[in-house]
C-alpha atoms as a PDB file:
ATOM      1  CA  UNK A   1       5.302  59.063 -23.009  1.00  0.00           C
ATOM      2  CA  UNK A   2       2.722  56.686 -21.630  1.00  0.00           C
ATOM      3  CA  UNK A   3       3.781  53.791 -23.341  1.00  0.00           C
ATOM      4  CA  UNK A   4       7.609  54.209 -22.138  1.00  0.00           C
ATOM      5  CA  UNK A   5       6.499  54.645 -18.794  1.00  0.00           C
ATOM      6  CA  UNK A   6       4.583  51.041 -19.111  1.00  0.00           C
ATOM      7  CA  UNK A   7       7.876  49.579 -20.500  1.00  0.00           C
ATOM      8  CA  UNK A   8      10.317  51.369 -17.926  1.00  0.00           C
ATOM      9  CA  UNK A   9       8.489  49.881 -15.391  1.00  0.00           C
ATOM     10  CA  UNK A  10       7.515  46.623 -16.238  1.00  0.00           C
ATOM     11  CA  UNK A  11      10.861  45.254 -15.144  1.00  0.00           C
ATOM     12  CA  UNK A  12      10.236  47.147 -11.361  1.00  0.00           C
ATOM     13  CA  UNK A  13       6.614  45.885 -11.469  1.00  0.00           C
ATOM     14  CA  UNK A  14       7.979  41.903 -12.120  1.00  0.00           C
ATOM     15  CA  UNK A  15      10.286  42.186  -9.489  1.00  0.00           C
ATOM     16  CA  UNK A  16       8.089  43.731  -6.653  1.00  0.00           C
ATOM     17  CA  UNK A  17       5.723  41.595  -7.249  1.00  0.00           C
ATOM     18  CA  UNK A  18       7.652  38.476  -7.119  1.00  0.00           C
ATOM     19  CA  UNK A  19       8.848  39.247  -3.901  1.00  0.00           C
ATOM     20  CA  UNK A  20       5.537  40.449  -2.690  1.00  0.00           C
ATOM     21  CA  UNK A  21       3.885  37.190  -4.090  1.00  0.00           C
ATOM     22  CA  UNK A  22       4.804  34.403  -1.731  1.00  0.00           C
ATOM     23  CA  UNK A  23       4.077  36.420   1.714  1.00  0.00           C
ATOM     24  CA  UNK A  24       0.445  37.134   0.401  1.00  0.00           C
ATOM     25  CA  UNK A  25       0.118  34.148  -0.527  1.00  0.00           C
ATOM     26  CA  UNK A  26      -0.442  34.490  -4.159  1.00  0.00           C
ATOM     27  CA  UNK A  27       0.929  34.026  -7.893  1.00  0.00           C
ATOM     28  CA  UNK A  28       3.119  36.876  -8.916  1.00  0.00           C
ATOM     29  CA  UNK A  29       1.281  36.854 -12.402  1.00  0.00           C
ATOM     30  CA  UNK A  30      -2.045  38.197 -10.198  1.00  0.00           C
ATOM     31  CA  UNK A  31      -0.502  40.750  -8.663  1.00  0.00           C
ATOM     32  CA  UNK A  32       1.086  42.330 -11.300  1.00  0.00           C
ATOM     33  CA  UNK A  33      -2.200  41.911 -13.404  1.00  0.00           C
ATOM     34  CA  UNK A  34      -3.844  43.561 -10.175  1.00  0.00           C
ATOM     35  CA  UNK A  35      -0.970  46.584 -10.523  1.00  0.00           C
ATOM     36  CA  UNK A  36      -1.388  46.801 -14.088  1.00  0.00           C
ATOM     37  CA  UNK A  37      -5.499  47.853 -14.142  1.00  0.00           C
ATOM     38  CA  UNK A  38      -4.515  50.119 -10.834  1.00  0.00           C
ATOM     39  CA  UNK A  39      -2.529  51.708 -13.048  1.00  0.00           C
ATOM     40  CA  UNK A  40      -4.250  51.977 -15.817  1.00  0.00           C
ATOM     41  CA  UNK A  41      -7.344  53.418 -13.704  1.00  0.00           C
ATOM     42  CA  UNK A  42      -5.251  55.779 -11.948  1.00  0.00           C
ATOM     43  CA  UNK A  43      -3.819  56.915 -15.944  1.00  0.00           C
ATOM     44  CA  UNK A  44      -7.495  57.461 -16.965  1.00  0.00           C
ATOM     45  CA  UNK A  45      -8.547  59.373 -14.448  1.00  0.00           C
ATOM     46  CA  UNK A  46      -6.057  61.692 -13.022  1.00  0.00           C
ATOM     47  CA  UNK A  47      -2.954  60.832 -15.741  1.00  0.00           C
ATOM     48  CA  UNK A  48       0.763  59.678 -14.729  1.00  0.00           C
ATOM     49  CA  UNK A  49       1.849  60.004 -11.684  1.00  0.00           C
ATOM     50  CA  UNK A  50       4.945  62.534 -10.606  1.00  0.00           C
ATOM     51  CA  UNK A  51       6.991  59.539  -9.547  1.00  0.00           C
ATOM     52  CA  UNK A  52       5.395  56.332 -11.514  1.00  0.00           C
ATOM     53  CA  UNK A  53       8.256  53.876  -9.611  1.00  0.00           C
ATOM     54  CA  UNK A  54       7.389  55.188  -6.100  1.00  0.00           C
ATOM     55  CA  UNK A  55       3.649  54.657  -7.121  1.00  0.00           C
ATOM     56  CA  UNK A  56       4.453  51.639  -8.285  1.00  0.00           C
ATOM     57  CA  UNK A  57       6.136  50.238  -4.928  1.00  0.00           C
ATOM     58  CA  UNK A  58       2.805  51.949  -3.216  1.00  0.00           C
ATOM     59  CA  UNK A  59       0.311  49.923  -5.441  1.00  0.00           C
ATOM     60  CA  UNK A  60       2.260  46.408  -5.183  1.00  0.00           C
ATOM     61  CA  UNK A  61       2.408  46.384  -1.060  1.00  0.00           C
ATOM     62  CA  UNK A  62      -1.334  47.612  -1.214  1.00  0.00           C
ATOM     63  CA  UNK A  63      -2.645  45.069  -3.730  1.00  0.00           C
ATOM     64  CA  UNK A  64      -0.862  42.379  -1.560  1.00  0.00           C
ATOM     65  CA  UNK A  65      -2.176  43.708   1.727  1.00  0.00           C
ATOM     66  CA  UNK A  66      -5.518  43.320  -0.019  1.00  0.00           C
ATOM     67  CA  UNK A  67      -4.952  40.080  -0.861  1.00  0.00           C
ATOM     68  CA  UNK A  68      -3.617  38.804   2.431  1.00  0.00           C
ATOM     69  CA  UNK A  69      -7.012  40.624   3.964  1.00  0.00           C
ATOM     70  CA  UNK A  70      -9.549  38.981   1.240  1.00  0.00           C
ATOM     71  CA  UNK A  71      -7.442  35.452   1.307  1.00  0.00           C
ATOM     72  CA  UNK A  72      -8.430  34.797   4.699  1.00  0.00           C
ATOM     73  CA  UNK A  73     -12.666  35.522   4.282  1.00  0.00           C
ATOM     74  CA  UNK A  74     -12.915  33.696   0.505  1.00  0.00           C
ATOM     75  CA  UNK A  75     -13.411  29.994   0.813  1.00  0.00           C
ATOM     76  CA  UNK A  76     -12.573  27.668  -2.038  1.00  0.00           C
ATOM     77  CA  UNK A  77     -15.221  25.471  -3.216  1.00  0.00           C
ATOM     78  CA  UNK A  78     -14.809  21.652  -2.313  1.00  0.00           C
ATOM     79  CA  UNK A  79     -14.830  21.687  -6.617  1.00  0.00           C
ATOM     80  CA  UNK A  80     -14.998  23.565  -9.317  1.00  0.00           C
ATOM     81  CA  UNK A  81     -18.714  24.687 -10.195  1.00  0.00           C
ATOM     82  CA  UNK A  82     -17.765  24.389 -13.763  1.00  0.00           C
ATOM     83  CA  UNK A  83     -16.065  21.302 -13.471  1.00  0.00           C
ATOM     84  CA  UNK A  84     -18.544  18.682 -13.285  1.00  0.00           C
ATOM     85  CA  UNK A  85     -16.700  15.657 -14.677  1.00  0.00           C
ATOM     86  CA  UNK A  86     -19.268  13.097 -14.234  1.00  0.00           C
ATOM     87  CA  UNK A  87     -22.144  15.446 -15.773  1.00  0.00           C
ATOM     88  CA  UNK A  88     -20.921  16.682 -18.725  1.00  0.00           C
ATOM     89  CA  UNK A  89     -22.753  17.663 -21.523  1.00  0.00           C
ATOM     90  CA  UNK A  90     -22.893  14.224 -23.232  1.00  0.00           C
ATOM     91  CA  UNK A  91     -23.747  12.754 -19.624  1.00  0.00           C
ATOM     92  CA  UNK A  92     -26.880  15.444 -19.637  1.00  0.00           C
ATOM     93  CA  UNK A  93     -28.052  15.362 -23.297  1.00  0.00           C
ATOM     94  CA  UNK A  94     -28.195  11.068 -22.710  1.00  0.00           C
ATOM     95  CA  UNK A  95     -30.352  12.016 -19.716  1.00  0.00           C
ATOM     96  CA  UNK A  96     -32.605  14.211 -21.305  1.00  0.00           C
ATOM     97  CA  UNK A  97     -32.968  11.698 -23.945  1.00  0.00           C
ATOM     98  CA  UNK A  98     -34.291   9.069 -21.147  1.00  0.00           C
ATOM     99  CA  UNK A  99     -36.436  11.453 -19.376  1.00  0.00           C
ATOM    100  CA  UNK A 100     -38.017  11.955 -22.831  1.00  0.00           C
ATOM    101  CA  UNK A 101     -38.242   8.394 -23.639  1.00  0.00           C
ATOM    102  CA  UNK A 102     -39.884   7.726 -20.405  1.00  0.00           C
ATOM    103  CA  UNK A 103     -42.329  10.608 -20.615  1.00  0.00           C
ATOM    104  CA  UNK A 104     -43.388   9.160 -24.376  1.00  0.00           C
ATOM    105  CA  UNK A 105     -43.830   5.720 -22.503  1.00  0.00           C
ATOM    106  CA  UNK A 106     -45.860   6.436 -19.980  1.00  0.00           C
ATOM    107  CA  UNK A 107     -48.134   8.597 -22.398  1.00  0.00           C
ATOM    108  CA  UNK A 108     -48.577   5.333 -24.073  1.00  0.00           C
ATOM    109  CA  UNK A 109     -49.605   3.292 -21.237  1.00  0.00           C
ATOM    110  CA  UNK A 110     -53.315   2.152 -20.373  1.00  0.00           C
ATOM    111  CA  UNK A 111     -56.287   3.164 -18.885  1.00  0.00           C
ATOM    112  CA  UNK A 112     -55.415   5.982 -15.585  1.00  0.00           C
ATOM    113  CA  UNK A 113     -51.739   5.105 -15.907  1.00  0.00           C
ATOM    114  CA  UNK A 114     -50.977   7.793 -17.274  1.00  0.00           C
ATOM    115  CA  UNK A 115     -52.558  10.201 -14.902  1.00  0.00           C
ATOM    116  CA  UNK A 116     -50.940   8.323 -12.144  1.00  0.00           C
ATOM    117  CA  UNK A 117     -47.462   8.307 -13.525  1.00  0.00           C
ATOM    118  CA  UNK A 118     -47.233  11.805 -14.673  1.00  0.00           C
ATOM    119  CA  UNK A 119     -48.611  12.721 -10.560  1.00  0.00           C
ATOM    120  CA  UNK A 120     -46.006  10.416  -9.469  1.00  0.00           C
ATOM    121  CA  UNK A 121     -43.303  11.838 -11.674  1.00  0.00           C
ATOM    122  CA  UNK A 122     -44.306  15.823 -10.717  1.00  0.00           C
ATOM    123  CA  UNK A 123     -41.968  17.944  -9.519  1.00  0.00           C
ATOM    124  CA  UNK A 124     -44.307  19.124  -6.780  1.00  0.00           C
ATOM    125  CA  UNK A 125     -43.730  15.754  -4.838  1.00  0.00           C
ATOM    126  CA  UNK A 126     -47.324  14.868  -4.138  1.00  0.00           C
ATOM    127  CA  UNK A 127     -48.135  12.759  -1.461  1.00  0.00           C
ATOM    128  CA  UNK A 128     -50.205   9.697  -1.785  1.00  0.00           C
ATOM    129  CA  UNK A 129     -53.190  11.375  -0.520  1.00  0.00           C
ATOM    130  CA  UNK A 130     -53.142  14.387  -2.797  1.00  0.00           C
ATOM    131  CA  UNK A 131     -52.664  11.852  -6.002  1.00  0.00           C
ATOM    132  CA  UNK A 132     -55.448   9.754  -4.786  1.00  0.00           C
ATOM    133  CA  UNK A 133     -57.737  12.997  -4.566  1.00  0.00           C
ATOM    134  CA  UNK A 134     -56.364  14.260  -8.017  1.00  0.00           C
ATOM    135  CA  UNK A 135     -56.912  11.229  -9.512  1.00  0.00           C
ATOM    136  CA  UNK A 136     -60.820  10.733  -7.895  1.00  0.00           C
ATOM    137  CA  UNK A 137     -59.434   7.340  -6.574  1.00  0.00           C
ATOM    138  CA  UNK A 138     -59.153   5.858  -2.902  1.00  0.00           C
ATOM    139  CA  UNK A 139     -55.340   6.265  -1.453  1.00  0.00           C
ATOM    140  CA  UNK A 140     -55.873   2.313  -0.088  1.00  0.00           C
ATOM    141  CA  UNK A 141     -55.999   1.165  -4.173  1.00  0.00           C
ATOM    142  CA  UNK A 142     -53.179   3.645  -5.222  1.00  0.00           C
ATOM    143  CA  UNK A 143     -50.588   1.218  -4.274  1.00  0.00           C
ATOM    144  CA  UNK A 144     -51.667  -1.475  -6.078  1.00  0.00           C
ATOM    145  CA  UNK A 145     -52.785   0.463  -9.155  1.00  0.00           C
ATOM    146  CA  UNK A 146     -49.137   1.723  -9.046  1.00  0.00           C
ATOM    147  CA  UNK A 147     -47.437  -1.667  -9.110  1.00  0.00           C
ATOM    148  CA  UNK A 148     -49.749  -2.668 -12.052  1.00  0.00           C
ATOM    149  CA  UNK A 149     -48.452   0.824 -13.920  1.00  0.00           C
ATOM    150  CA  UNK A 150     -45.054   0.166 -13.296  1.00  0.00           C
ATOM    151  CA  UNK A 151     -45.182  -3.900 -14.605  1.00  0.00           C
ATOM    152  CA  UNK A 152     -46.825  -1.833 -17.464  1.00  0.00           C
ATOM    153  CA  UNK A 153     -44.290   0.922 -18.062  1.00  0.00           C
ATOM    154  CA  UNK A 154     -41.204  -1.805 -17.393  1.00  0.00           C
ATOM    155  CA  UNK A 155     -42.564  -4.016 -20.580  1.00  0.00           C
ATOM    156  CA  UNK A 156     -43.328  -1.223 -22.589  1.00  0.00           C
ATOM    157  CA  UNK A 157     -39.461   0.347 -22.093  1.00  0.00           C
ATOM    158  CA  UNK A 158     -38.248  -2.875 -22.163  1.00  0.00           C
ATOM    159  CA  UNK A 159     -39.349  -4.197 -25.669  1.00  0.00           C
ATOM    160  CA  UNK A 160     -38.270  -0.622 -26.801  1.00  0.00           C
ATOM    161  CA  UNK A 161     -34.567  -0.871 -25.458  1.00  0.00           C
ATOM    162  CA  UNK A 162     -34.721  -4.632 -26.862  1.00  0.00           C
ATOM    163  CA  UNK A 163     -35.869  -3.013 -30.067  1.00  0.00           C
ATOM    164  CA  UNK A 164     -33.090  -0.249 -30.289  1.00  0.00           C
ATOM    165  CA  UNK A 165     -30.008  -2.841 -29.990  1.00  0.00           C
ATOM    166  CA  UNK A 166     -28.103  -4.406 -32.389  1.00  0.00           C
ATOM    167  CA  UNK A 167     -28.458  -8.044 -32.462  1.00  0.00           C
ATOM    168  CA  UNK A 168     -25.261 -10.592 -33.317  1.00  0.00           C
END
């Protein structure tokens, strides 16, 4: 019985909902969908009901006033979370490659470089004062010590990236 009452009514469902759909502002396809699991609740719980079209007309101009009530509070999002175009996975394994490559480089370099890098790449966002008292230097020579670390770590990535290409 359940199943002819689904298919009797399909056609009624289609139709309210299609003219329901514009003035709430939404596809016909979602409100029937909406109908549908209404339904299908209402079946589970307390079985068909004694007139399934009347229902039916009931559930379609409730779903919609619900959706004309919850249109006007959700916001869209300027873009899709999901839909990151410009970082997609590609994009983020090539990055994660690089970070790596940079972290092996400055574990390479000389002397306190690395020390002073590794402060200077932290997430915690020292300040110059806390790397100069991590580091057991004076914050005056940190700037200079920084340049010479960074002419270090720029030769050392270059001849790598000049290593890694193709020549001819």
């Amino acid at each position: 019985m359940t199943h002819e009452m689904l298919t009797a009514l399909r056609p009624l469902l289609v139709a309210e909902a299609s003219a329901e759909a514009h003035a709430c502002g939404t596809e016909p396809g979602d409100l029937e969908q909406a109908v549908w699991l209404r339904l299908l609740e209402r079946l589970e719980a307390d079985g068909p009901p004694s007139d399934p079209q009347g229902w039916l007309r009931k559930a379609v101009r409730s779903e919609a006033r619900r959706t004309r009530r919850t249109s006007g509070i959700e916001r869209p999002y300027g873009r899709e979370p999901a839909d990151d175009s410009e970082r997609g996975p590609e994009q983020l394994a090539l990055a994660a490659a690089r970070r790596r490559a940079l972290r092996d480089a400055v574990r390479r370099l000389p002397g306190r470089c690395p020390r002073l890098m590794e402060a200077l790449l932290s997430p915690r966002d020292l300040t110059y004062r806390e790397i100069a008292g991590e580091l057991g230097i004076s914050q005056g020579s940190l700037g200079p010590e920084r340049s010479r670390c960074l002419g270090c770590l720029r030769r050392l990535l270059t001849q790598e990236v000049a290593a890694r290409q193709p020549r001819g």
